[in-house]
Protein backbone atom coordinates (compact mmCIF):
# COMPACT_ATOMS: atom_id res chain seq x y z
CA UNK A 1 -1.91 50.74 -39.36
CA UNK A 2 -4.49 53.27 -38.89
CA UNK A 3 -6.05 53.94 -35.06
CA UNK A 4 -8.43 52.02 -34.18
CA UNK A 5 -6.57 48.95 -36.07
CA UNK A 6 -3.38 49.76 -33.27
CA UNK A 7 -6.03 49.80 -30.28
CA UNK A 8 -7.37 46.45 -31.15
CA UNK A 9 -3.74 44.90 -31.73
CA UNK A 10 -2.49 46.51 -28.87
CA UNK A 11 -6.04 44.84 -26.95
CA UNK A 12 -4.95 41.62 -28.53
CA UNK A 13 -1.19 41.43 -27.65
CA UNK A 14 -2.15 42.42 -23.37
CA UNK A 15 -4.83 39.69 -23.33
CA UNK A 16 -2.38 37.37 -24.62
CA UNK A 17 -0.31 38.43 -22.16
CA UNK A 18 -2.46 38.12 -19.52
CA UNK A 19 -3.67 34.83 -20.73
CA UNK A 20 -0.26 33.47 -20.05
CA UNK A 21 0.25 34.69 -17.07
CA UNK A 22 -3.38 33.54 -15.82
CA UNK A 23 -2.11 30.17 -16.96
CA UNK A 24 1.63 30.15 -15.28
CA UNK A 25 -0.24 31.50 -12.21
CA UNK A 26 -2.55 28.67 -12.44
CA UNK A 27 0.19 26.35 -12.87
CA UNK A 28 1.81 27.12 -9.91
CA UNK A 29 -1.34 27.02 -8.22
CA UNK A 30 -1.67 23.49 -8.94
CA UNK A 31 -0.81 20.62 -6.32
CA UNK A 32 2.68 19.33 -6.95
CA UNK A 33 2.24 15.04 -7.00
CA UNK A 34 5.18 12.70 -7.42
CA UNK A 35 4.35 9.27 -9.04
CA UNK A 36 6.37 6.44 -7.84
CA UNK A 37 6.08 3.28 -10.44
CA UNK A 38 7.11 -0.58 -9.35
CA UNK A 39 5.07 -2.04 -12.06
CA UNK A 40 2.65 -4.46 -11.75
CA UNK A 41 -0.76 -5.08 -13.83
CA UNK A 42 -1.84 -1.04 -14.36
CA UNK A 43 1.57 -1.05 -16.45
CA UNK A 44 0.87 -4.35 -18.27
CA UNK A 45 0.70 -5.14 -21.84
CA UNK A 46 -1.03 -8.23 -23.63
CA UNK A 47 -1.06 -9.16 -27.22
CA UNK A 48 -4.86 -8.08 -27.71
CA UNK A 49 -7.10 -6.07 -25.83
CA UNK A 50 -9.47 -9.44 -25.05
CA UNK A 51 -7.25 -11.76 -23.47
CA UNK A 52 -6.23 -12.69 -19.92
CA UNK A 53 -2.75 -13.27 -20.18
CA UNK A 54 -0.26 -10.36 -19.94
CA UNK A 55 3.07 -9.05 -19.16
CA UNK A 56 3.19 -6.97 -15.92
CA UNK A 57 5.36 -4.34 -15.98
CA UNK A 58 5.57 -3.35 -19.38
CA UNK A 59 5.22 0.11 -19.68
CA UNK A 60 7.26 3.37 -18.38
CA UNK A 61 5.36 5.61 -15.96
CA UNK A 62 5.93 7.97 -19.32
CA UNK A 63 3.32 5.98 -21.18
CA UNK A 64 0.93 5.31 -18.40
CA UNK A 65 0.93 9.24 -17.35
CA UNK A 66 0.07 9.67 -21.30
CA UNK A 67 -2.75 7.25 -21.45
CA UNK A 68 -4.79 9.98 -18.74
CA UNK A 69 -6.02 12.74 -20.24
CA UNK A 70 -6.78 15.75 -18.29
CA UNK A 71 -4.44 14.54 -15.14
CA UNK A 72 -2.52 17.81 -15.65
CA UNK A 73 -5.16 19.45 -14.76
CA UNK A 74 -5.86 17.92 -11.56
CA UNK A 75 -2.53 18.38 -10.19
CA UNK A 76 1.44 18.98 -12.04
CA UNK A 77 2.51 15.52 -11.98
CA UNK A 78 6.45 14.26 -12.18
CA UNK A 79 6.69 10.36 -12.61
CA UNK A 80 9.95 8.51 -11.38
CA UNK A 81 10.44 4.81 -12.26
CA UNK A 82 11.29 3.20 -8.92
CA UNK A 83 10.93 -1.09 -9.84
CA UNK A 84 9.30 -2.29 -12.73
CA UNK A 85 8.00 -5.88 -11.56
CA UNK A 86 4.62 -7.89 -10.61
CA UNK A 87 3.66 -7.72 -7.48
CA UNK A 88 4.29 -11.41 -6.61
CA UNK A 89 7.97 -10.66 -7.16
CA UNK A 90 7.83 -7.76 -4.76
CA UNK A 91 10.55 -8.08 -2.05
CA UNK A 92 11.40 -6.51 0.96
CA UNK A 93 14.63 -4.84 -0.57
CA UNK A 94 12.45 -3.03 -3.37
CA UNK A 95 9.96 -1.55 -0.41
CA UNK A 96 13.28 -0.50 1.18
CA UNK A 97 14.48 1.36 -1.56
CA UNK A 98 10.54 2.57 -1.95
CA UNK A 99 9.93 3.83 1.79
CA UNK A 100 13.56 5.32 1.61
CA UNK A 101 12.91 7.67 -1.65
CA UNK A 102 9.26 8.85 -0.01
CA UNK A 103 10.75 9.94 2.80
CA UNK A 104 13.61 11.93 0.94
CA UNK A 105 11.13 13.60 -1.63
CA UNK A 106 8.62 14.02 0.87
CA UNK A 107 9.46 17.20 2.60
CA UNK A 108 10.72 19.12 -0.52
CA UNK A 109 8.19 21.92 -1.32
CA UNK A 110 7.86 20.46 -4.91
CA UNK A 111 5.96 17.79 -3.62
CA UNK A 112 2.33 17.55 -2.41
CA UNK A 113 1.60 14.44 -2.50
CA UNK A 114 2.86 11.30 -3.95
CA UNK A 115 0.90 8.31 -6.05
CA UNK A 116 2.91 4.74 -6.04
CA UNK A 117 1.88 2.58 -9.04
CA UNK A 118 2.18 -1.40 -7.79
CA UNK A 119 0.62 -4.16 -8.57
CA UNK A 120 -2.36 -5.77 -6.88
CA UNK A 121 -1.15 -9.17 -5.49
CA UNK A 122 0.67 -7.84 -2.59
CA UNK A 123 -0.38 -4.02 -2.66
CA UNK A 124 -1.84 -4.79 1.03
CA UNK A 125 0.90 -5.56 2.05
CA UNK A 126 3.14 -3.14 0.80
CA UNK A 127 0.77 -0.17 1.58
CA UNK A 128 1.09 -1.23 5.25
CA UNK A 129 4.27 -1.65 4.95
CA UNK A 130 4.76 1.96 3.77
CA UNK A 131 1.98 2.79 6.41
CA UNK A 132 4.48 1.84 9.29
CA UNK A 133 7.94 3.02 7.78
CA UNK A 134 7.30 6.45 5.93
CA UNK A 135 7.82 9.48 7.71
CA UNK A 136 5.10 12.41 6.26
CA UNK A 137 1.84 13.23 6.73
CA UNK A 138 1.38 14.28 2.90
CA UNK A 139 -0.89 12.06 1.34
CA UNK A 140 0.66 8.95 -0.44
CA UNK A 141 -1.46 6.93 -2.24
CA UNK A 142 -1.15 4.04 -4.25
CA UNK A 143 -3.47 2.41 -7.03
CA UNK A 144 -3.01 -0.52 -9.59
CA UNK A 145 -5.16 -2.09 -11.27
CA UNK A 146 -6.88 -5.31 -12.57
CA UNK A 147 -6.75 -4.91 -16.14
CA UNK A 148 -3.49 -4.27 -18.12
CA UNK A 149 -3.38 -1.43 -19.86
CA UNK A 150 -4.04 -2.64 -23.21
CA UNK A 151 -7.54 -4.59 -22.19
CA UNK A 152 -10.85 -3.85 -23.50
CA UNK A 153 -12.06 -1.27 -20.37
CA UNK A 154 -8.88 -1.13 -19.09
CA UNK A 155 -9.67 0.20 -15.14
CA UNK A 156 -5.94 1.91 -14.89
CA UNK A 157 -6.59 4.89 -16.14
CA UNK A 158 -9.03 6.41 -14.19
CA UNK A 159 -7.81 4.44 -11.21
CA UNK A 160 -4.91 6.42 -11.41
CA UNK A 161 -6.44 9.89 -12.10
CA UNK A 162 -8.29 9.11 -8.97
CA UNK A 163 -5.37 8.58 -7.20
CA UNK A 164 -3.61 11.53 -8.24
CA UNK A 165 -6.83 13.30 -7.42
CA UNK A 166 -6.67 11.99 -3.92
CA UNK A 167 -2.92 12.75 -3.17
CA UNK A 168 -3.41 16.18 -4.48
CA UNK A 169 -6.23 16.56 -1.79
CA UNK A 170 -5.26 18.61 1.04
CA UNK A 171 -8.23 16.91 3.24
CA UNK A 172 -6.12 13.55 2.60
CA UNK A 173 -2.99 14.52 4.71
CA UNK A 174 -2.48 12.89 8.09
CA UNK A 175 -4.84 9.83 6.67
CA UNK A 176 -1.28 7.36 6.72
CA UNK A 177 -1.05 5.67 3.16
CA UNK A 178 -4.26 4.87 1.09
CA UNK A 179 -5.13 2.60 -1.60
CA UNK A 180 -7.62 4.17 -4.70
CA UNK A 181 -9.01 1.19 -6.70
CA UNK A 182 -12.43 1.41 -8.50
CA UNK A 183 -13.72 4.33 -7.27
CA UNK A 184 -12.54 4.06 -2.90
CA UNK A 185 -10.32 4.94 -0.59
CA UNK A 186 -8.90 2.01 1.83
CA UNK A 187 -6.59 2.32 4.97
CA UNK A 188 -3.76 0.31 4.57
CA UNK A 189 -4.28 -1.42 7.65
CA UNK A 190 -7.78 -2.59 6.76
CA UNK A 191 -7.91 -3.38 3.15
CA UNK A 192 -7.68 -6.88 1.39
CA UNK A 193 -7.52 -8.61 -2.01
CA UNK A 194 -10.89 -10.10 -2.22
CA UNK A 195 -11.51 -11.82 -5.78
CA UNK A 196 -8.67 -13.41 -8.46
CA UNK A 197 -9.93 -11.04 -11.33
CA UNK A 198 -12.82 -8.54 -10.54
CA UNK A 199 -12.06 -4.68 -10.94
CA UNK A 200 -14.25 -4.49 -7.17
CA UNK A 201 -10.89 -6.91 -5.65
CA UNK A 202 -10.36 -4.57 -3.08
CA UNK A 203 -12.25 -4.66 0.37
CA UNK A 204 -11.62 -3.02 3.82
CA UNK A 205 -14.67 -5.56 5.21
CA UNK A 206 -13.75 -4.80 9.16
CA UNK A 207 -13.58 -1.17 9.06
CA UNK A 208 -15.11 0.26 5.81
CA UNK A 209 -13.99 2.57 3.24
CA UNK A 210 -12.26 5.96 4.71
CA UNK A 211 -13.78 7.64 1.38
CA UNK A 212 -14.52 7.65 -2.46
CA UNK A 213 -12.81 9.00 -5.18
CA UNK A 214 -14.95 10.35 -8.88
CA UNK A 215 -13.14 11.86 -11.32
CA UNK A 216 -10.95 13.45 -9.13
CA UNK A 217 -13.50 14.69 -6.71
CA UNK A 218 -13.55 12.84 -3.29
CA UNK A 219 -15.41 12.34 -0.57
CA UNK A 220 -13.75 11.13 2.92
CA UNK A 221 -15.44 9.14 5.40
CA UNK A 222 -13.13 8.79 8.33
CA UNK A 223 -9.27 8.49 9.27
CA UNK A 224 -7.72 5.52 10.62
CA UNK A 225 -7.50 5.42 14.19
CA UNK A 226 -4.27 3.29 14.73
CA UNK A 227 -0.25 4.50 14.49
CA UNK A 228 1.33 5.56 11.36
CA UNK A 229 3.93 7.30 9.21
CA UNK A 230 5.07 10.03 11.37
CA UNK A 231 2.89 8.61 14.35
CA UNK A 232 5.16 5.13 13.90
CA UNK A 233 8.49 3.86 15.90
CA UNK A 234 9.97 2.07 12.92
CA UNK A 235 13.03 3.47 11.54
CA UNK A 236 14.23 2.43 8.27
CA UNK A 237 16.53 4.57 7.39
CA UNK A 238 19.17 2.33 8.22
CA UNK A 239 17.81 -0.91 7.90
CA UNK A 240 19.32 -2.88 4.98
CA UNK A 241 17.43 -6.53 5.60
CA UNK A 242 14.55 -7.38 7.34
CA UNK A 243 14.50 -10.78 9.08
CA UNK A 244 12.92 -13.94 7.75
CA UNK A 245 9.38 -13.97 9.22
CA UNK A 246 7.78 -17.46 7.48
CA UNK A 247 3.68 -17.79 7.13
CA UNK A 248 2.40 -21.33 8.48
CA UNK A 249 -0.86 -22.44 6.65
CA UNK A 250 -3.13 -24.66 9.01
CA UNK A 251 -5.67 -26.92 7.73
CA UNK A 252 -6.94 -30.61 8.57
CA UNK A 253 -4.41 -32.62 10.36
CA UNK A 254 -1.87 -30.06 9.62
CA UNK A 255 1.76 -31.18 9.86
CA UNK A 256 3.76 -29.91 12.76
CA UNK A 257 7.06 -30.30 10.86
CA UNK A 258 6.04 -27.29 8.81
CA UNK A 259 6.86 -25.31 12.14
CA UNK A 260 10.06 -27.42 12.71
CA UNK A 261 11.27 -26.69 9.13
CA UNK A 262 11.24 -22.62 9.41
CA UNK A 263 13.06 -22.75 12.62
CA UNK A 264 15.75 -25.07 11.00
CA UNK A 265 15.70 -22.77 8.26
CA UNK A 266 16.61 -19.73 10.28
CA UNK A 267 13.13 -17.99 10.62
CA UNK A 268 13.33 -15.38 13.90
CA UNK A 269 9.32 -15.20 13.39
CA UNK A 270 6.20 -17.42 12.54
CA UNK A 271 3.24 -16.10 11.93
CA UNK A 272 0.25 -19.26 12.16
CA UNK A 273 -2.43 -18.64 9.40
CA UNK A 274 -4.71 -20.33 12.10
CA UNK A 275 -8.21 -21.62 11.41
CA UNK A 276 -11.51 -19.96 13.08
CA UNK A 277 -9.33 -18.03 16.05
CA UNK A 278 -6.11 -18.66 15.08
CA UNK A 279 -5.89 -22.08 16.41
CA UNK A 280 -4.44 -25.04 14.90
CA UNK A 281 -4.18 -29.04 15.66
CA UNK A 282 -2.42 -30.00 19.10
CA UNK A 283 0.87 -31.54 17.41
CA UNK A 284 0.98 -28.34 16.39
CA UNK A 285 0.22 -26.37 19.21
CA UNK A 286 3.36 -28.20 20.50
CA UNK A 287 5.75 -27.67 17.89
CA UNK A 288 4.98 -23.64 18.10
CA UNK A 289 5.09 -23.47 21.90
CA UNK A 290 8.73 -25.46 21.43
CA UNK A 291 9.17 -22.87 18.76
CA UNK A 292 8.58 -19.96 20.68
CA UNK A 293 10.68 -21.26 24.13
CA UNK A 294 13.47 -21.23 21.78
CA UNK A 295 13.23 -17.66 21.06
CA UNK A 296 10.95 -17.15 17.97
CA UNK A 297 8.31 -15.35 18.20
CA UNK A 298 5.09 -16.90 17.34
CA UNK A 299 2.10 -14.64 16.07
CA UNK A 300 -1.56 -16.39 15.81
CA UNK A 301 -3.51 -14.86 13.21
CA UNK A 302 -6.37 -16.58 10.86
CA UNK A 303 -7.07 -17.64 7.18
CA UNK A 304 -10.69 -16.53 8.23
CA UNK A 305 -10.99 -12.74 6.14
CA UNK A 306 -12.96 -11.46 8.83
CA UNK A 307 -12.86 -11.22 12.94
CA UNK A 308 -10.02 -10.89 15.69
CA UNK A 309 -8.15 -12.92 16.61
CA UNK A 310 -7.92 -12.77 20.76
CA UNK A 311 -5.41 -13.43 22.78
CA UNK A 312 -6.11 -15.75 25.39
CA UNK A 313 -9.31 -17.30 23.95
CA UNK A 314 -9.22 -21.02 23.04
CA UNK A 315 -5.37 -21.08 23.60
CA UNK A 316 -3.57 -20.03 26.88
CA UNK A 317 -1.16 -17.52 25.40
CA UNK A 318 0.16 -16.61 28.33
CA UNK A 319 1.57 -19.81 29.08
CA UNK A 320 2.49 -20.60 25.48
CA UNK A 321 4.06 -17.56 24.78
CA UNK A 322 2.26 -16.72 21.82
CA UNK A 323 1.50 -13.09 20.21
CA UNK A 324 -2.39 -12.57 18.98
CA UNK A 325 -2.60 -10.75 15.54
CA UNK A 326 -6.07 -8.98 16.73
CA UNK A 327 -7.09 -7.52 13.38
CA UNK A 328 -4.58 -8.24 11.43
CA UNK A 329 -4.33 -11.18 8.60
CA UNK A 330 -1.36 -13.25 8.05
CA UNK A 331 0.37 -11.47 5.33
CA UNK A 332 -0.02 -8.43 7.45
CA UNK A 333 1.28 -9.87 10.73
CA UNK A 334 3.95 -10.61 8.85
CA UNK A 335 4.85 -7.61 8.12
CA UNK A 336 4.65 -5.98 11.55
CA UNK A 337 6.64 -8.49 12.87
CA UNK A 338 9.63 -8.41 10.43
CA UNK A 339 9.94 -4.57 11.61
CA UNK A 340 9.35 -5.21 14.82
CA UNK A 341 12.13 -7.89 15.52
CA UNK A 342 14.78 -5.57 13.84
CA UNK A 343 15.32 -4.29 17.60
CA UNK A 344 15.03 -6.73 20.60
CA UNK A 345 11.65 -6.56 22.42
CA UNK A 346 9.52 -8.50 24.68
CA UNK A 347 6.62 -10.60 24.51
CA UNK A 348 4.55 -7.71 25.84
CA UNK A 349 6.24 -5.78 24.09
CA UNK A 350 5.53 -7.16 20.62
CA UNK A 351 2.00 -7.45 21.55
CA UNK A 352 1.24 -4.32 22.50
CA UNK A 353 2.51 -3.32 18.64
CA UNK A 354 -0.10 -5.52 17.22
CA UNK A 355 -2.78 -3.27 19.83
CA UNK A 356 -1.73 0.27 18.27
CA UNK A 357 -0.15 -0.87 14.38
């Protein structure tokens, strides 16, 4: 090889060189984000691409993370297959095992942020959940979707590059737990499922959006203003069963004995999906008060999707010994109250939890 031939293969062979060790230093550069998957609609599969009917949970994280292009390039992702269900068969025990593994991965240095896949029925409730029980100010995040993924438009994708966007965002630690869906960014204690079917399902209609998420570029709004994750009293790390907390539905001439069965049935908590502010019919009235001198604790909240619910309003709380939910809806109420009756607490106690959770 004559001269000038050895100069330009020698020029070739260092900017190869170079090239790959731009890239591995890139690499590294990248945020580190751990997905989580439980299933639910963003990994479901139908027959054809056009029909409403699906199978939740039918695809590995594997397939799902292959379906995105260009998400390694927004962060080095690892996925981990944690439950693969819908999220009406969601259960305390899985969100156990799920709080439990974020807080053992979350202070490694291999993780940035982490991106829980779940389905939308009871995502609410599970990110607030998560919002009271894991222990890290890293970013977790979790998305679904309302499409499976083999739909026409399926919204999973990009719902989930968004996501990973967000948890690789080092503006979204110390927010608690988000939710990405459709282009936002909810708090977990705000946010709601708002229509059966549309991809716009999810609404945060007290407080707003803390942010939006495109294409991996996001723009914050705010940070929640009540406890959580490392902010939060509840300790999990132990707990192997929550107690039964039931959900009372009231309505026209609503049956008292709905109140008298989940006492019989061993219920330490009952949380009254009231109408307007939480109230319900005087039989009742009667049957929770009874209730609640017998030692459950009885939390007012409202089917209405919008307003507090006050404490000492149209009902004498005080003298009932009732808990107001404030901002929080029935499946949510629920929630705080299962964690907060796994250690004994008083009346004032429990209310002042609904006040700062």
């Amino acid at each position: 090889m004559n001269a000038p031939l050895k100069c330009w293969a020698a020029a070739l062979v260092a900017l190869s060189l170079s090239s790959v060790g731009w890239s591995a230093s890139a690499d590294q550069q990248k945020p580190k984000v751990t997905i989580l998957a439980t299933g639910g609609t963003i990994a479901g599969a139908a027959a054809t691409g056009t029909q409403s009917g699906y199978t939740s949970g039918a695809v590995t994280i594997d397939a799902m993370l292959a379906a995105v292009p260009g998400i390694d390039k927004v962060a080095t992702v690892k996925g981990e297959q944690v439950a693969n269900v819908g999220s009406q068969d969601m259960s305390f025990d899985v969100l156990l095992k799920l709080a439990k593994r974020i807080n053992e991965i979350a202070p490694g240095s291999d993780v940035n942020g982490i991106v829980i896949t779940h389905g939308t029925d009871t995502m609410e409730e599970s990110a607030y959940f998560l919002n009271l029980t894991v222990k890290t100010d890293k970013p977790v995040v979790m998305v679904g979707s309302m499409r499976p993924s083999t739909a026409v438009s399926a919204d999973g994708p990009l719902n989930l590059y968004n996501a990973v966007g967000v948890a690789a965002d080092p503006r979204a630690k110390g927010r608690g737990v988000m939710v990405v869906m459709n282009d936002q960014i909810h708090a977990a204690h705000s946010l709601t499922k708002t229509s059966t079917t549309a991809v716009e399902t999810f609404m945060s209609p007290g407080r707003g959006l803390i942010g939006v998420a495109s294409y991996g570029k996001n723009d914050f709004y705010s940070s929640p203003t009540w406890k959580h994750t490392t902010q939060s009293e509840f300790d999990i790390s132990k707990v192997t069963k929550l107690p039964r907390v039931d959900i009372v539905f009231a309505d026209v001439d609503m049956p008292a004995d709905l109140i008298d069965a989940s006492v019989a049935a061993g219920a330490k908590g009952i949380v009254i999906a009231g109408v307007g502010n939480g109230n319900m019919n005087k039989a009742s009235v009667d049957a929770a008060a009874k209730a609640a001198k017998s030692g459950v604790i009885v939390v007012r909240s409202s089917r209405v999707p919008t307003g507090l619910v006050g404490r000492n309003v149209e009902l004498d709380d005080d003298k009932l010994g009732f808990v107001a939910s404030y901002e929080l809806n029935p499946q949510k109420a629920r929630v705080l109250l299962a964690l907060a009756l796994l250690q004994k607490r008083s009346l004032a106690d429990i209310q002042k939890l609904y006040d700062l959770y």
